[in-house]
N, C-alpha and C. Protein backbone atom coordinates (compact mmCIF):
# COMPACT_ATOMS: atom_id res chain seq x y z
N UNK A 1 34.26 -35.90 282.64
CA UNK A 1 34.11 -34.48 282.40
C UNK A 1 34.38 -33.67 283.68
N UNK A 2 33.42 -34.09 284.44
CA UNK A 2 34.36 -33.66 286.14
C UNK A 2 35.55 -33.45 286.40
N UNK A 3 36.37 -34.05 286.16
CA UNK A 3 38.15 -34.57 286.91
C UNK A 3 38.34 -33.48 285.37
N UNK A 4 38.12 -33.67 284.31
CA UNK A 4 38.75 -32.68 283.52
C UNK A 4 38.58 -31.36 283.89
N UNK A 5 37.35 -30.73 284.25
CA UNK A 5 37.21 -29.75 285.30
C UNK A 5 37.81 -29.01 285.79
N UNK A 6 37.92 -30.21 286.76
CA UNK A 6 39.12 -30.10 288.13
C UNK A 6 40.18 -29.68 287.76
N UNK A 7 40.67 -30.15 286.97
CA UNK A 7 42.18 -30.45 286.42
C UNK A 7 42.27 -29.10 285.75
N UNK A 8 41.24 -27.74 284.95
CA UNK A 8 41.59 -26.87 284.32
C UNK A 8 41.24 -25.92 285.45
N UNK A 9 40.54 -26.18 286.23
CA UNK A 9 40.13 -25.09 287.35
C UNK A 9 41.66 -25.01 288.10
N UNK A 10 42.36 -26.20 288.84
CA UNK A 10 43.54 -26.32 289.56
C UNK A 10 44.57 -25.81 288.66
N UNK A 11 44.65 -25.96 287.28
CA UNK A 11 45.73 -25.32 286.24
C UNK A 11 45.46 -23.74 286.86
N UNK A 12 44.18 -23.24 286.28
CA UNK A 12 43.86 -21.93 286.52
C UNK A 12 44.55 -21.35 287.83
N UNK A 13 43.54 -21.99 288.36
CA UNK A 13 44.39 -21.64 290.33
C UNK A 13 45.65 -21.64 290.54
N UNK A 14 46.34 -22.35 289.77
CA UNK A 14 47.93 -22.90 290.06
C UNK A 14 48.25 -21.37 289.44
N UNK A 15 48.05 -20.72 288.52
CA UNK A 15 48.84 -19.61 287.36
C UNK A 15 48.05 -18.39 288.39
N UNK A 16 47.03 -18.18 288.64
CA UNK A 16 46.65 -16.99 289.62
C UNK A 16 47.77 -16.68 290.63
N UNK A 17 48.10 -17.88 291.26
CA UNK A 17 48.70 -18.07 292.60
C UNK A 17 50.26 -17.39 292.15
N UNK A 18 50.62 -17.86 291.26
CA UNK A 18 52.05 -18.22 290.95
C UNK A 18 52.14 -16.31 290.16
N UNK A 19 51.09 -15.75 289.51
CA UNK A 19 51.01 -14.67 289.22
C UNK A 19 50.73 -13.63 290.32
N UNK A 20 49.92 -13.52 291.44
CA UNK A 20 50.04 -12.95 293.04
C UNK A 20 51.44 -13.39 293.22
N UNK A 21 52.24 -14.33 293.19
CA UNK A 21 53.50 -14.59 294.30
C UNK A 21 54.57 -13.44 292.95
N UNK A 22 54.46 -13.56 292.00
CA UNK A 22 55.35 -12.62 291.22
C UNK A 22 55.28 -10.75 290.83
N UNK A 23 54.16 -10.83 291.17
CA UNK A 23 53.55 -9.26 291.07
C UNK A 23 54.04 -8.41 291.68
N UNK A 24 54.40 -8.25 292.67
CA UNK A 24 54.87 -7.29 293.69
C UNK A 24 56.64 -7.14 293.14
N UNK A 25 57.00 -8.49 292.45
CA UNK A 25 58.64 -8.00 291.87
C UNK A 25 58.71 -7.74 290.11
N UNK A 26 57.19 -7.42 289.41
CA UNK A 26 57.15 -6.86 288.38
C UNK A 26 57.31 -5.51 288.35
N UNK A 27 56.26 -5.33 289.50
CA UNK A 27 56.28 -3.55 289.32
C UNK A 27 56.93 -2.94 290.21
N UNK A 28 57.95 -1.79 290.24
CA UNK A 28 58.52 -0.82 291.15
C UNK A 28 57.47 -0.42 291.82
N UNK A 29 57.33 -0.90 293.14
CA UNK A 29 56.66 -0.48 294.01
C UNK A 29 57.15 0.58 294.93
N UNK A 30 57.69 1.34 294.77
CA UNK A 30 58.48 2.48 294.95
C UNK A 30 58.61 3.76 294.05
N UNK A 31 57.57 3.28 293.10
CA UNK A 31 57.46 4.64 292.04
C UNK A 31 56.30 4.18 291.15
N UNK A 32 55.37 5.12 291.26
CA UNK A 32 54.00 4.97 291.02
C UNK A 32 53.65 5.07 289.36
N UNK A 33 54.66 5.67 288.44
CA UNK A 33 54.34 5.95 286.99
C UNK A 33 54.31 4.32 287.02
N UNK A 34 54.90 3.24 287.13
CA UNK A 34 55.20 2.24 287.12
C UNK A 34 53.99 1.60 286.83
N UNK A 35 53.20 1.78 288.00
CA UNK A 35 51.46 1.36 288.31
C UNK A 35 50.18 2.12 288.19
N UNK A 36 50.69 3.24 287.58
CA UNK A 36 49.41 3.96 288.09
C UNK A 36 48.16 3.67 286.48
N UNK A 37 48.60 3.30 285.41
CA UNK A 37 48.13 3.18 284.70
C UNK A 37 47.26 1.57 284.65
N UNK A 38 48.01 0.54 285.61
CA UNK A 38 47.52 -0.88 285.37
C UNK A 38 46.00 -0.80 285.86
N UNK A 39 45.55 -2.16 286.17
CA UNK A 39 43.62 -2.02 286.62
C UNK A 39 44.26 -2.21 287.97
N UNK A 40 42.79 -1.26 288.50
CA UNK A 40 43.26 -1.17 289.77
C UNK A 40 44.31 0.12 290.41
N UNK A 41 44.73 0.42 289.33
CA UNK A 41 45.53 1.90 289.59
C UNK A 41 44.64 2.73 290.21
N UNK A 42 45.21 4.22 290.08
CA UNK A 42 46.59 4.73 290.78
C UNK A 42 46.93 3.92 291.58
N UNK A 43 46.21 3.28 292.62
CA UNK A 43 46.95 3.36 293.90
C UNK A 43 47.69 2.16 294.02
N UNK A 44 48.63 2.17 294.69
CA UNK A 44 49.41 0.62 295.12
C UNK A 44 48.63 -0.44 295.46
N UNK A 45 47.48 0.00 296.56
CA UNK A 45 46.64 -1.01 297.74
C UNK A 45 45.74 -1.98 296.36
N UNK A 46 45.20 -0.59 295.32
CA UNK A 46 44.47 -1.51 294.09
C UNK A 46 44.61 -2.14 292.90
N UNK A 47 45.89 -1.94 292.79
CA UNK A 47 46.47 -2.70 292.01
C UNK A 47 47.10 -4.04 292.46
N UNK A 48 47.54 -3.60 293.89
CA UNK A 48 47.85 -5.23 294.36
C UNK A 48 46.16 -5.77 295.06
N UNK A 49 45.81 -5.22 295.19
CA UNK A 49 44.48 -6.00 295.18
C UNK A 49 43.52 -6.86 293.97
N UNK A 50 43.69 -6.11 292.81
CA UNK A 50 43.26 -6.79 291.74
C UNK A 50 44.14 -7.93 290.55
N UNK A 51 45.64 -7.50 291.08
CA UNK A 51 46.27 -8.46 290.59
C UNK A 51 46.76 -9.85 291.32
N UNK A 52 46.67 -9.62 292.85
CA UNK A 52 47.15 -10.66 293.59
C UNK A 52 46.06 -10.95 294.50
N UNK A 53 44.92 -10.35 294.47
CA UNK A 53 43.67 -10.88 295.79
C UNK A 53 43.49 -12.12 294.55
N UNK A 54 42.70 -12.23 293.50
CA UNK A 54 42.65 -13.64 292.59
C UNK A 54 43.49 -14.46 293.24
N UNK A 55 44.54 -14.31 293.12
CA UNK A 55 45.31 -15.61 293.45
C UNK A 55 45.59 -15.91 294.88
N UNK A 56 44.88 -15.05 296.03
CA UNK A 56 44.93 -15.69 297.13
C UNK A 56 43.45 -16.31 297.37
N UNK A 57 42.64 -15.64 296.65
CA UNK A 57 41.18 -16.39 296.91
C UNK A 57 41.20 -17.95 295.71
N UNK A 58 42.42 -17.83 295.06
CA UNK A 58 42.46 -19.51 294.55
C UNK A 58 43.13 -20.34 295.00
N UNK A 59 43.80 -19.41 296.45
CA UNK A 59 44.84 -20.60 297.42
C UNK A 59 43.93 -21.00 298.37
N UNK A 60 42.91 -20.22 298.93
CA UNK A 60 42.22 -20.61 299.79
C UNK A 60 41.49 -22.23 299.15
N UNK A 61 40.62 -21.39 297.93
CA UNK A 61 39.74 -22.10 297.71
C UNK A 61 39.68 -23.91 296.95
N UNK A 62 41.48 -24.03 297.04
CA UNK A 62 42.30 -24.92 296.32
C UNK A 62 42.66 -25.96 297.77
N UNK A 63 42.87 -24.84 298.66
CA UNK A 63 43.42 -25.31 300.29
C UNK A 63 41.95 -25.73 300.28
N UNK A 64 40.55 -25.68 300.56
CA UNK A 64 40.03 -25.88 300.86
C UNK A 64 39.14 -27.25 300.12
N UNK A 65 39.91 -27.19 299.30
CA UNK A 65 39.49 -28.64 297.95
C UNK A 65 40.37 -29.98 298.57
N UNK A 66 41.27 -29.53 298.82
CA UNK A 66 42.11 -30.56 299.20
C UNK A 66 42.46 -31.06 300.57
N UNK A 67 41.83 -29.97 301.19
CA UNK A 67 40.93 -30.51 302.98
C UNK A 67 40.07 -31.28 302.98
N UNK A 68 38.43 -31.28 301.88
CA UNK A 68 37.64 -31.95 301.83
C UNK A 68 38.08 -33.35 301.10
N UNK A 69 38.70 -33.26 299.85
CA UNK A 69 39.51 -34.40 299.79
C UNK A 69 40.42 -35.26 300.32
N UNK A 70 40.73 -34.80 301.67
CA UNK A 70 41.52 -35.54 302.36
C UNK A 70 40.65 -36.65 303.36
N UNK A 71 39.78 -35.47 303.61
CA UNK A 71 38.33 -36.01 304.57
C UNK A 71 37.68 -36.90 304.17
N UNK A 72 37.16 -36.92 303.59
CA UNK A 72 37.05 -38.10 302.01
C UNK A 72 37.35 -39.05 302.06
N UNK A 73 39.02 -39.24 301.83
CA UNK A 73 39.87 -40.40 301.83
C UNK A 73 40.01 -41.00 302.65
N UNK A 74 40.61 -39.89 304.00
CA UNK A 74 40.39 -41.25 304.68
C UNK A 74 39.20 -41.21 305.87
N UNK A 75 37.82 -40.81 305.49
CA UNK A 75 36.98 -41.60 305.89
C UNK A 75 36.35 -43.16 304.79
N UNK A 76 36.61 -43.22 303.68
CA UNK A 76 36.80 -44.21 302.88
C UNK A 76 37.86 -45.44 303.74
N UNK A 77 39.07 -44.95 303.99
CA UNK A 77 39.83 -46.06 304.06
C UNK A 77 39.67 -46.37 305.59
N UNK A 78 38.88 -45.73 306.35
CA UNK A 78 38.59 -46.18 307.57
C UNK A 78 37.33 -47.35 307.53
N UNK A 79 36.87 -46.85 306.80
CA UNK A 79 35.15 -47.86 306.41
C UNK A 79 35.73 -49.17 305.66
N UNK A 80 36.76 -49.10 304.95
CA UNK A 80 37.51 -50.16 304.43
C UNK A 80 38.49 -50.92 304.90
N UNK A 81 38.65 -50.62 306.11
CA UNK A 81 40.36 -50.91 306.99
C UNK A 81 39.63 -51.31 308.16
């Protein structure tokens, strides 16, 4: 049940990320009717804040899954080697 978890949390994280890296070439960021209606509107700063801060706080927190998992491993294969 864990690793299945994992596995829908990292899906999740993976589509945040990949939705922050595409956002900024959805909307004309050069003309505000464009954005001013989305969440986070009027302004540019809050709309890219609410559509692309998610997906950098799921790169961190994905980067930071797979630091401790590394740490992990190979303190395992040192205790074993």
């Amino acid at each position: 049940m864990k690793k299945a978890l994992g596995a829908v949390g990292i899906l999740f994280g993976l589509y945040l990320i990949v939705r922050a890296l595409l956002e900024p070439f959805v909307i004309d960021m050069t003309d505000p009717a464009t954005y001013q209606q989305d969440w986070g509107g009027p302004s540019l700063a809050g709309v890219l804040l609410v559509h692309c801060g998610p997906g950098v706080a799921a790169a961190v927190l994905i980067g930071l899954a797979l630091r401790r998992w590394r740490r992990r491993r190979a303190r395992r294969s040192a205790v074993t080697g």
